[in-house]
C-alpha atoms as a PDB file:
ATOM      1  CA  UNK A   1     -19.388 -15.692  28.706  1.00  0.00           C
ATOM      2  CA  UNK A   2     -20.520 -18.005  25.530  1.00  0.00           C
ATOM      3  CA  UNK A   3     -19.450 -17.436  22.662  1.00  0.00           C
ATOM      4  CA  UNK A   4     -22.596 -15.789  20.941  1.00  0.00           C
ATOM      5  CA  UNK A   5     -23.099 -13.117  23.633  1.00  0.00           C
ATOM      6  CA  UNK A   6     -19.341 -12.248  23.074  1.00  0.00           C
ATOM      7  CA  UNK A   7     -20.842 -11.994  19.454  1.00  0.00           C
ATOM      8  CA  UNK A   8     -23.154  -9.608  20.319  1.00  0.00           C
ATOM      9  CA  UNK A   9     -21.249  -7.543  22.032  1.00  0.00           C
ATOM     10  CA  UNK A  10     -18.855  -7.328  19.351  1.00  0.00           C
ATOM     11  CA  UNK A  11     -21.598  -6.001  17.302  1.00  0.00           C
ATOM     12  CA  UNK A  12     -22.659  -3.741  19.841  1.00  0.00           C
ATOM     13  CA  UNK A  13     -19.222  -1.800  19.930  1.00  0.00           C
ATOM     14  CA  UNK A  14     -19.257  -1.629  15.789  1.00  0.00           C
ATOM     15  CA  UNK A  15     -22.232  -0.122  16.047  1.00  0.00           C
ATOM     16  CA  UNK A  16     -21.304   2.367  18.854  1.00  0.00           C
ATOM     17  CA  UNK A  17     -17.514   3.146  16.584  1.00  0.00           C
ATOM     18  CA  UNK A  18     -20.380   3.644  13.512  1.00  0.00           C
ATOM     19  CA  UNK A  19     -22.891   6.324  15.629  1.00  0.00           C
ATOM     20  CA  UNK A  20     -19.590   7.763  16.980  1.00  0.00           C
ATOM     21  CA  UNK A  21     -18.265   8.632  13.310  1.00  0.00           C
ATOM     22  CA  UNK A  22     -22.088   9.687  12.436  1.00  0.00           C
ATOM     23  CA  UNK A  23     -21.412   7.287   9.193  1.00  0.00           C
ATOM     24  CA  UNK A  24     -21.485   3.561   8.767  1.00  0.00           C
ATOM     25  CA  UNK A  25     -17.905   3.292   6.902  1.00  0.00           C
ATOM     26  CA  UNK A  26     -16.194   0.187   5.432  1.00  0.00           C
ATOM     27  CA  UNK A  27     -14.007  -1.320   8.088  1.00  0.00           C
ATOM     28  CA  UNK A  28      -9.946  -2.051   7.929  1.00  0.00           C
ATOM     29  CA  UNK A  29     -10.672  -5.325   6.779  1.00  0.00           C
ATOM     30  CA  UNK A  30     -13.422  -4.246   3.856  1.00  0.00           C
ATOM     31  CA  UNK A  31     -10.788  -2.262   2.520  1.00  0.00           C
ATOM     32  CA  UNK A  32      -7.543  -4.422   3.103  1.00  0.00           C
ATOM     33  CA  UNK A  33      -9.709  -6.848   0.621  1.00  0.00           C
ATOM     34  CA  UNK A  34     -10.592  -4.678  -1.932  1.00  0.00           C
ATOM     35  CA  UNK A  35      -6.986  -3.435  -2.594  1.00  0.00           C
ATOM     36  CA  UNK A  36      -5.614  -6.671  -2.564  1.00  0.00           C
ATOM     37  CA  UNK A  37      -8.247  -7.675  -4.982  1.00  0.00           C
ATOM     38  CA  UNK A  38      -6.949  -4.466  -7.093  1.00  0.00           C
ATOM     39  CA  UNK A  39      -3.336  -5.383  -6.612  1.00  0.00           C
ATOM     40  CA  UNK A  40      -4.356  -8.876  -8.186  1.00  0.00           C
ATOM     41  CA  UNK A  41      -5.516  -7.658 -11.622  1.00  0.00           C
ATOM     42  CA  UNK A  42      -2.605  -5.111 -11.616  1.00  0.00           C
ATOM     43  CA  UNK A  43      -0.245  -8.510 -11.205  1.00  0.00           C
ATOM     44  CA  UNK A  44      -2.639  -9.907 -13.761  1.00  0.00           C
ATOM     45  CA  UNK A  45      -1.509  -7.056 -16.280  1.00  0.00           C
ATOM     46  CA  UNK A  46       2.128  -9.231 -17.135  1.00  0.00           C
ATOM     47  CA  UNK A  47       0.715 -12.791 -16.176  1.00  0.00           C
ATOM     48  CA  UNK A  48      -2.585 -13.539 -16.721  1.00  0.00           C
ATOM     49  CA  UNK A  49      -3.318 -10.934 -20.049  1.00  0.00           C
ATOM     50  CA  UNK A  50      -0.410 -11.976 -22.014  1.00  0.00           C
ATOM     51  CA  UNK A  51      -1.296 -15.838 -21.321  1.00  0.00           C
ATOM     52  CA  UNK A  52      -5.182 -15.337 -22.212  1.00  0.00           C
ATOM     53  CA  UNK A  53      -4.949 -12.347 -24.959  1.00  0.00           C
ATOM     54  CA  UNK A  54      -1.536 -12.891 -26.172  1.00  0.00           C
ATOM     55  CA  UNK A  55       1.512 -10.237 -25.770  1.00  0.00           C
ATOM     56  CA  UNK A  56       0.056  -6.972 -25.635  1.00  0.00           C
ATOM     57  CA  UNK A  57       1.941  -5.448 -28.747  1.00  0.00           C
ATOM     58  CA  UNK A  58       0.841  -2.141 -31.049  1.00  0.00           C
ATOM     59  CA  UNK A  59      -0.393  -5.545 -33.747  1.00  0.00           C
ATOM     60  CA  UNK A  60      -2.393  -7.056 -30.335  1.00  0.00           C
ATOM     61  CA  UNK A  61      -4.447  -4.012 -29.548  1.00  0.00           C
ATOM     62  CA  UNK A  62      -7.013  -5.744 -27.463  1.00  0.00           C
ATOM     63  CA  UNK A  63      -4.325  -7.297 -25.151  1.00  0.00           C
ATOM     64  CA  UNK A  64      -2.521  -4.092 -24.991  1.00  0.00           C
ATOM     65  CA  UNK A  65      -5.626  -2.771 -24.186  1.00  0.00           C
ATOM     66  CA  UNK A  66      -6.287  -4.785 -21.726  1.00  0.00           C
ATOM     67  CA  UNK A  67      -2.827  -4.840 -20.234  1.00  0.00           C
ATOM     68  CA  UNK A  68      -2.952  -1.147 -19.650  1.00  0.00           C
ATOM     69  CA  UNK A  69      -6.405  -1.071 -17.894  1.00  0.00           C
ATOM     70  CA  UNK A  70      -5.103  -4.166 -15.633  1.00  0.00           C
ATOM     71  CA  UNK A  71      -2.328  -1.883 -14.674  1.00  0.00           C
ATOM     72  CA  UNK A  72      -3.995   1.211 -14.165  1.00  0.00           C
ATOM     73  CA  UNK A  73      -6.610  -0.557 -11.597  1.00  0.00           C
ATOM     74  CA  UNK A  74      -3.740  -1.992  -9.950  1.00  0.00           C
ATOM     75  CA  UNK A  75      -2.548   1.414  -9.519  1.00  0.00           C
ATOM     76  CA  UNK A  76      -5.523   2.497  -7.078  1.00  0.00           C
ATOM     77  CA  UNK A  77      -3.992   0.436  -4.405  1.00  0.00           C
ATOM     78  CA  UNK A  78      -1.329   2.360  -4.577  1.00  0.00           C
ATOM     79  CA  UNK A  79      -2.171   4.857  -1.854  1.00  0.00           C
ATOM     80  CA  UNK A  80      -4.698   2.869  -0.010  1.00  0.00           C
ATOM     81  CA  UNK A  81      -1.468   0.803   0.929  1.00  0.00           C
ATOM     82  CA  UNK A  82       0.247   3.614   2.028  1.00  0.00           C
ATOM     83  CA  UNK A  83      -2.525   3.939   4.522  1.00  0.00           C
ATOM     84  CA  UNK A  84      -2.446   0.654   5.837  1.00  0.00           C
ATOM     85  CA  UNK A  85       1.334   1.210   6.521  1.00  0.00           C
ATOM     86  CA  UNK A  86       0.351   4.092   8.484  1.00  0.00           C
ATOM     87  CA  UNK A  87      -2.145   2.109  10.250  1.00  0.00           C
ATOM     88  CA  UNK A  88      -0.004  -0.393  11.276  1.00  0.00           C
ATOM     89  CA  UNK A  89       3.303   2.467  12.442  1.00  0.00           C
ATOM     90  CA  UNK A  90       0.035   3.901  14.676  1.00  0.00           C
ATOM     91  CA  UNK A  91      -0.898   0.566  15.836  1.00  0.00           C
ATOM     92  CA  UNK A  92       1.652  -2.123  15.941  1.00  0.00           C
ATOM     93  CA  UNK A  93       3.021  -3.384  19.678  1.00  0.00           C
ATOM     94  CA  UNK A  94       6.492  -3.607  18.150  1.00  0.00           C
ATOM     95  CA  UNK A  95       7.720  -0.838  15.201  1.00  0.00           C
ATOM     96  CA  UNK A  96      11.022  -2.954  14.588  1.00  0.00           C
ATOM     97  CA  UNK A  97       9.076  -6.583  14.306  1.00  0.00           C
ATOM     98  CA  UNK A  98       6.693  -4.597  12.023  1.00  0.00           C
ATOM     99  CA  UNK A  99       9.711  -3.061  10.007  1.00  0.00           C
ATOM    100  CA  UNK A 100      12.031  -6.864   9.967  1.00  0.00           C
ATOM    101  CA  UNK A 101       8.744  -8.421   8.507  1.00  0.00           C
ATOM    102  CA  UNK A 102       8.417  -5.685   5.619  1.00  0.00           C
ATOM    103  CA  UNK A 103      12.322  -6.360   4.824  1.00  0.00           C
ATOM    104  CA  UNK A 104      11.937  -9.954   4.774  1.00  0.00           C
ATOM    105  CA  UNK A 105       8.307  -9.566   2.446  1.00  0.00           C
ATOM    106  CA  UNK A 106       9.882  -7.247  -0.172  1.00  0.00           C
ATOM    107  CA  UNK A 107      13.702 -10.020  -0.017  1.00  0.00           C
ATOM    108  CA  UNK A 108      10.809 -12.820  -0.950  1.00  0.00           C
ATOM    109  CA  UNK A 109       8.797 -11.020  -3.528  1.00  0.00           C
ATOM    110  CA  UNK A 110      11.854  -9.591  -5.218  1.00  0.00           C
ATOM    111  CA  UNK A 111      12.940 -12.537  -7.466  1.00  0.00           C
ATOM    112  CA  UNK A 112       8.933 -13.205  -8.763  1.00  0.00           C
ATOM    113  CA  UNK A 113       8.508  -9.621  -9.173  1.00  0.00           C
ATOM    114  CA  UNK A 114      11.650  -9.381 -11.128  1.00  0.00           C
ATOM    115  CA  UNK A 115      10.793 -12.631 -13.093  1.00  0.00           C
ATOM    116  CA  UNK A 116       7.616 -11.735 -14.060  1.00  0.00           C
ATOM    117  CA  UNK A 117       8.557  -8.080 -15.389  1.00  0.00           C
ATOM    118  CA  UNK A 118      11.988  -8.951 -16.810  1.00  0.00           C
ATOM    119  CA  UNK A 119      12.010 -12.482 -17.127  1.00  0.00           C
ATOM    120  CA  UNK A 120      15.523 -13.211 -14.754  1.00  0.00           C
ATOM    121  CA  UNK A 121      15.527 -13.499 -11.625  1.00  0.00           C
ATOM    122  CA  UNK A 122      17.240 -10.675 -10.544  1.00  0.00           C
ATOM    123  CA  UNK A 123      17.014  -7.160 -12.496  1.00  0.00           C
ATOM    124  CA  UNK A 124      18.074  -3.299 -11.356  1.00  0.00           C
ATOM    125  CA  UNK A 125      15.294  -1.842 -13.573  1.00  0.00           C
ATOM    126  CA  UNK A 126      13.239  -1.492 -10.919  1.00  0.00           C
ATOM    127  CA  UNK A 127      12.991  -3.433  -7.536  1.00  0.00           C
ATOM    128  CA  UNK A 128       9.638  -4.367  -6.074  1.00  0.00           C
ATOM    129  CA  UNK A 129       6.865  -2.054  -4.404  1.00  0.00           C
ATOM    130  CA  UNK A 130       7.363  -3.394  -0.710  1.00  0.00           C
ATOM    131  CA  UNK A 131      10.215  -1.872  -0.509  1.00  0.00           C
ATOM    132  CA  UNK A 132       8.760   1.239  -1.191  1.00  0.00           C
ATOM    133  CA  UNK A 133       6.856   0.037   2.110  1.00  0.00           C
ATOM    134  CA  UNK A 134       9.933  -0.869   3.629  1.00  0.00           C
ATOM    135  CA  UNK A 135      11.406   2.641   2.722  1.00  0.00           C
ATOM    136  CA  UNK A 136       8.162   4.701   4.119  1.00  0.00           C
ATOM    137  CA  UNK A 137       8.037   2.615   7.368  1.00  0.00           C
ATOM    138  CA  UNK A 138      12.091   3.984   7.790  1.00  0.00           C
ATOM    139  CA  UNK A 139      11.261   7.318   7.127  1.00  0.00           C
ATOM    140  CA  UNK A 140       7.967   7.433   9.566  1.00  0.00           C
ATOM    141  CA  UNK A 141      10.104   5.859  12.274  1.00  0.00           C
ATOM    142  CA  UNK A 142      13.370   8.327  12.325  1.00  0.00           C
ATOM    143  CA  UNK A 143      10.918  11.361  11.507  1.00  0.00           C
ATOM    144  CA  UNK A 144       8.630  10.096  14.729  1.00  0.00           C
ATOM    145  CA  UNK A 145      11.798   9.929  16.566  1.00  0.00           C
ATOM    146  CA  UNK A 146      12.664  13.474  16.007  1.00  0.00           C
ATOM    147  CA  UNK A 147       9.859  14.715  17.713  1.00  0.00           C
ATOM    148  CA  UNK A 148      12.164  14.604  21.045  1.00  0.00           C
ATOM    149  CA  UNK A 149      14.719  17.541  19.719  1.00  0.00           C
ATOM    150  CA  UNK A 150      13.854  20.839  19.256  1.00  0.00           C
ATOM    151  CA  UNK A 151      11.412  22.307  16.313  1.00  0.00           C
ATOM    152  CA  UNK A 152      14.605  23.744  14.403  1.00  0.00           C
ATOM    153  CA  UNK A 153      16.331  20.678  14.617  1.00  0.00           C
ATOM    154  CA  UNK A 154      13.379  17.890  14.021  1.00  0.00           C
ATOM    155  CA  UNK A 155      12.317  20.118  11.045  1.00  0.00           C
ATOM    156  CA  UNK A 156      16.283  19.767   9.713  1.00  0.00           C
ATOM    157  CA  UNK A 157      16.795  16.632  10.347  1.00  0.00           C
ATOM    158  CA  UNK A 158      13.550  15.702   8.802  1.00  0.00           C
ATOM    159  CA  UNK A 159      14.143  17.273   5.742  1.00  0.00           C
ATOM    160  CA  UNK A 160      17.290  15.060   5.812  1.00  0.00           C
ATOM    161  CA  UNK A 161      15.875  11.729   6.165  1.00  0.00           C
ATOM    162  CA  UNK A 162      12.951  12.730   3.429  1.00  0.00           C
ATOM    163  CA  UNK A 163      15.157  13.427   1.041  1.00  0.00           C
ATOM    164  CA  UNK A 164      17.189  10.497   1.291  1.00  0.00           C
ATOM    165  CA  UNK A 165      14.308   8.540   1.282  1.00  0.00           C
ATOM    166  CA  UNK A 166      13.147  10.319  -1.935  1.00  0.00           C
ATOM    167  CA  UNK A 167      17.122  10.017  -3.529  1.00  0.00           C
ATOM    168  CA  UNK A 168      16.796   5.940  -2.440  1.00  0.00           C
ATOM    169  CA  UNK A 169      13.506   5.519  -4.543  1.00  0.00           C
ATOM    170  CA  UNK A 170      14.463   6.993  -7.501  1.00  0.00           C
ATOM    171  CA  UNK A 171      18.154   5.725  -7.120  1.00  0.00           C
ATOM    172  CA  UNK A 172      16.492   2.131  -7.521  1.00  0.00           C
ATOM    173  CA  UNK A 173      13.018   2.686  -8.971  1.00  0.00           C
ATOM    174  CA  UNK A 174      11.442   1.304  -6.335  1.00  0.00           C
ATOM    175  CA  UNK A 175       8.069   0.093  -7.784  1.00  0.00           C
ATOM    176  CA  UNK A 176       8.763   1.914 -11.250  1.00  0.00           C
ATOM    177  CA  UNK A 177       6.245   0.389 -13.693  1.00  0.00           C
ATOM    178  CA  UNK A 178       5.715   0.849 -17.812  1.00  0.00           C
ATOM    179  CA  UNK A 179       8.220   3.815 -17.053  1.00  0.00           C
ATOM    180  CA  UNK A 180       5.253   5.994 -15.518  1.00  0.00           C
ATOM    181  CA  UNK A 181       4.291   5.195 -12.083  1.00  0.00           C
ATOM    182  CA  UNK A 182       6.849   5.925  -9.155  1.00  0.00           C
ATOM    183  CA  UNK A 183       4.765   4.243  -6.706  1.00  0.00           C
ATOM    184  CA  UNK A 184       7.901   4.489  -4.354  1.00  0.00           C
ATOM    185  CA  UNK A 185       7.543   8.152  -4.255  1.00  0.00           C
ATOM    186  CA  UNK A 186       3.616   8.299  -4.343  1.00  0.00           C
ATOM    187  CA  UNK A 187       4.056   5.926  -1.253  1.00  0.00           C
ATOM    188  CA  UNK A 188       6.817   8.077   0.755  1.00  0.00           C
ATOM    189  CA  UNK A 189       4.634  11.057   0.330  1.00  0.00           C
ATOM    190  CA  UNK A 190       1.102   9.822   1.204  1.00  0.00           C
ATOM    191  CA  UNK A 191       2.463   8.082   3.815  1.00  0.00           C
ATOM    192  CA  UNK A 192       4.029  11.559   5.039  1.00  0.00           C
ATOM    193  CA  UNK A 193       0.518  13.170   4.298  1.00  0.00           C
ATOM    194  CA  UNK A 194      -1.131  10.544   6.382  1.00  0.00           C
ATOM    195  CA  UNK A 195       0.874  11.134   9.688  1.00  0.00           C
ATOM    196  CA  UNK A 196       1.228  14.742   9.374  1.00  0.00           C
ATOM    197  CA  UNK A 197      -2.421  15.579   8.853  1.00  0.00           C
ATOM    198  CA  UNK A 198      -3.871  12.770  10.683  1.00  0.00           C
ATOM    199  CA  UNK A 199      -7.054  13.844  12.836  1.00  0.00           C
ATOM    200  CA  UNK A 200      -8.143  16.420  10.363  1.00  0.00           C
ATOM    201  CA  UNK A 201     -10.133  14.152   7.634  1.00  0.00           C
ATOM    202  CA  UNK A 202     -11.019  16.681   5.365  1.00  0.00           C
ATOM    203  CA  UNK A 203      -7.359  18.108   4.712  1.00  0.00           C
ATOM    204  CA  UNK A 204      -5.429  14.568   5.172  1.00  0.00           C
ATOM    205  CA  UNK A 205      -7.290  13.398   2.628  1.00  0.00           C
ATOM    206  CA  UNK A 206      -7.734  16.242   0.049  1.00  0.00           C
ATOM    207  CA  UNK A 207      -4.052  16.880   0.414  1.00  0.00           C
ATOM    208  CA  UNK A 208      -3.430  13.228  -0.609  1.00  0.00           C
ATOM    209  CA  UNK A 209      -5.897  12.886  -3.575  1.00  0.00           C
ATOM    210  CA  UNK A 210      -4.242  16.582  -4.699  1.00  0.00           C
ATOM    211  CA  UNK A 211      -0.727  14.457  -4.448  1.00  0.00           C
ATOM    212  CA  UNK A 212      -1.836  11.424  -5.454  1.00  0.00           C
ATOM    213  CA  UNK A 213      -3.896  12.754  -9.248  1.00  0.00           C
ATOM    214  CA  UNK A 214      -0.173  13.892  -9.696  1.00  0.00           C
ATOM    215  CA  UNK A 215       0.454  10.580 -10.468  1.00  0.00           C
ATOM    216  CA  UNK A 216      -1.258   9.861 -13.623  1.00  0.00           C
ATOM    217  CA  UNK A 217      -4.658  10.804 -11.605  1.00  0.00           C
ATOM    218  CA  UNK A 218      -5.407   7.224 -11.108  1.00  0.00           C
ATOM    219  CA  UNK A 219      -4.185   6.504  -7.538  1.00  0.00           C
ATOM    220  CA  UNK A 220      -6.440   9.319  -6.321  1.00  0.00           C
ATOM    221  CA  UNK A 221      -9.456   6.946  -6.522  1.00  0.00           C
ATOM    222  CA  UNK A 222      -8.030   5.216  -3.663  1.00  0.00           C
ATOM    223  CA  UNK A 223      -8.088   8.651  -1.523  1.00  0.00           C
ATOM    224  CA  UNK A 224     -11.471   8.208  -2.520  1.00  0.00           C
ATOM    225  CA  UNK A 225     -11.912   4.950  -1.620  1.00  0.00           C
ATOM    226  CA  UNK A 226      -9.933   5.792   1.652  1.00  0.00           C
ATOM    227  CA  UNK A 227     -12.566   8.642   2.463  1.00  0.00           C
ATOM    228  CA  UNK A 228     -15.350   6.258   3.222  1.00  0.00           C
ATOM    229  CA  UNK A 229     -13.606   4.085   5.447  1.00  0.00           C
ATOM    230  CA  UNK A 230     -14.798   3.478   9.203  1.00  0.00           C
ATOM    231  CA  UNK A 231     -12.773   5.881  11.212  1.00  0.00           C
ATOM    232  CA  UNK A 232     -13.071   4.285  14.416  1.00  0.00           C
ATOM    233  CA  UNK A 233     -12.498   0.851  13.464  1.00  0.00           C
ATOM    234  CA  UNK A 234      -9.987  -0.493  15.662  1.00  0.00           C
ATOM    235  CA  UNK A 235      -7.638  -2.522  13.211  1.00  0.00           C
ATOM    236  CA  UNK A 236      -6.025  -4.646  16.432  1.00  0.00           C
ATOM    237  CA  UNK A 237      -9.204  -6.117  17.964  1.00  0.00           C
ATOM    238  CA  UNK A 238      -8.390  -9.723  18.130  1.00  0.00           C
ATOM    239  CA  UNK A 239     -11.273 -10.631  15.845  1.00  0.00           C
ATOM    240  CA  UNK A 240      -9.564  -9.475  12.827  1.00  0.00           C
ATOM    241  CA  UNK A 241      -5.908  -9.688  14.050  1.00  0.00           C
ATOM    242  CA  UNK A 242      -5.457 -11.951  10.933  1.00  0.00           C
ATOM    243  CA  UNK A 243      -6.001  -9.218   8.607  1.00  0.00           C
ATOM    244  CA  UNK A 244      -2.837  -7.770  10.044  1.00  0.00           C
ATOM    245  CA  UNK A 245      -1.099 -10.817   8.250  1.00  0.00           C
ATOM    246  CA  UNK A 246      -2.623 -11.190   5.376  1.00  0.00           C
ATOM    247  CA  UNK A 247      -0.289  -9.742   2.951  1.00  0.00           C
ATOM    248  CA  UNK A 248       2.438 -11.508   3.814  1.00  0.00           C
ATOM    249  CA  UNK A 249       1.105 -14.196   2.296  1.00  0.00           C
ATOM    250  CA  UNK A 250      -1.537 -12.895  -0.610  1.00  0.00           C
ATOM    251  CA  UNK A 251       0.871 -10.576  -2.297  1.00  0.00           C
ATOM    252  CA  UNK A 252       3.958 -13.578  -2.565  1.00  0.00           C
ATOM    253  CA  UNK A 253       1.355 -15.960  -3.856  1.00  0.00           C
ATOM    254  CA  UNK A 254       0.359 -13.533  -6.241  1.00  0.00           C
ATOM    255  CA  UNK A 255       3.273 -13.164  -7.500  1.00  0.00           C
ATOM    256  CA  UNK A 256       4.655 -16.960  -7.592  1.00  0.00           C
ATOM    257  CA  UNK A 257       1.133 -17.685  -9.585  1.00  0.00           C
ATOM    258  CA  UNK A 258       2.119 -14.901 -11.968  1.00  0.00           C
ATOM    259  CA  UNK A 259       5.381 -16.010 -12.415  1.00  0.00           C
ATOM    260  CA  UNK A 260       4.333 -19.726 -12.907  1.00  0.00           C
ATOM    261  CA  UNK A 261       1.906 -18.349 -15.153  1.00  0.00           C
ATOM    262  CA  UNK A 262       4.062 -16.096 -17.438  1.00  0.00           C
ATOM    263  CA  UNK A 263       7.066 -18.612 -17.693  1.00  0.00           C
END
């Protein structure tokens, strides 16, 4: 089989996942690239506004302006990332390769993270938002795992592992940023909302743009965002197995450009 007939069968399938859904959705990989694109600007907020507009300061109102809108688009990602770590927990060939590569991502992105919002290279005010990731992906796993024991004692042991999870994030403000925005807990708990619900579109996602407007309303535009995605797009077909990748690689550039940027 040549290549172009492989092609067209390719496009065949889409269009069978598309009539299947009764909707023509964006795919995985649509929506993988527009919330990196929003996680850019929201990097841009400490990097790229303060070296164009100057600090952003109550006497620089348009930077501070501009600062603050950077950061609140950066925001939207928020949840849509959540999703994707769901994605891959329902998808990936290997859950403890998955979880080792999330460790290692948030080890390398903590000392630009930490020198572009505190200018040292390492900083307890807040550690960076992989590992709120890295802390959702633990949770999933030991709450998938419980599924084995009865319903009295997944349900305790669940409510165990949750609320450590929740005690970790706030214990080291995972992804804490301008003092507002505990994107480790919006994380945990869409993440939770995502496996728990999953299958019933209209609830899963209505419960997390309810959860997520809790947060400063902003993340819920990427429940919205979320809502119009392709539902049966396969995220491991082999044409778009480098998408699965991807961030390991965008997000630590982002934030080495940033931090060449801001020193």
């Amino acid at each position: 089989m040549d290549e172009y007939t492989r092609s067209l069968e390719e496009k065949a399938r889409r269009k069978a996942d598309a009539a299947c859904t009764g909707r023509r959705g964006w795919s995985h990989t649509k929506l993988k690239a527009i919330a990196y694109v929003l996680l850019g600007i929201g990097v841009a907020s400490n990097t790229l506004v303060p070296a164009l507009f100057g600090q952003p300061t109550e006497d620089n109102f348009s930077a501070l302006t501009m600062s603050v809108v950077c950061t609140a688009i950066g925001w939207v990602a928020i949840p849509m990332f959540a999703w994707f770590l769901y994605s891959g927990f329902k998808y990936t060939h290997n859950v403890l390769y998955y979880w080792l590569r999330l460790v290692l991502l948030a080890v390398i992105c903590e000392v630009p993270y930490d020198m572009i919002n505190y200018g040292q290279p390492i900083d307890w005010q807040s550690q960076n938002p992989v590992w709120a990731l890295v802390i959702a992906l633990s949770a999933l796993i030991l709450v998938h795992s419980f599924r084995q024991y009865s319903r009295p004692v997944e349900i305790c042991l669940t409510v165990i592992v949750l609320l450590v999870a929740v005690v970790w994030t706030m214990v080291f403000k995972v992804g804490v940023t301008e003092s507002l925005m505990m994107t480790g807990l919006l994380v945990l708990g869409t993440t939770m909302i995502f496996y728990y619900l999953d299958g019933r579109e209209n609830l899963m996602m209505g419960t997390a743009g309810v959860f997520s407007a809790m947060f400063l309303a902003v993340p819920a535009v990427g429940i919205v965002l979320l809502h119009f995605r392709r539902e049966n797009d396969v995220i491991d077909r082999p044409k778009h197995r480098w998408t699965h990748y991807l961030g390991y690689v965008v997000y630590p550039a982002m934030l080495l450009f940033g931090m060449l940027v801001a020193m």
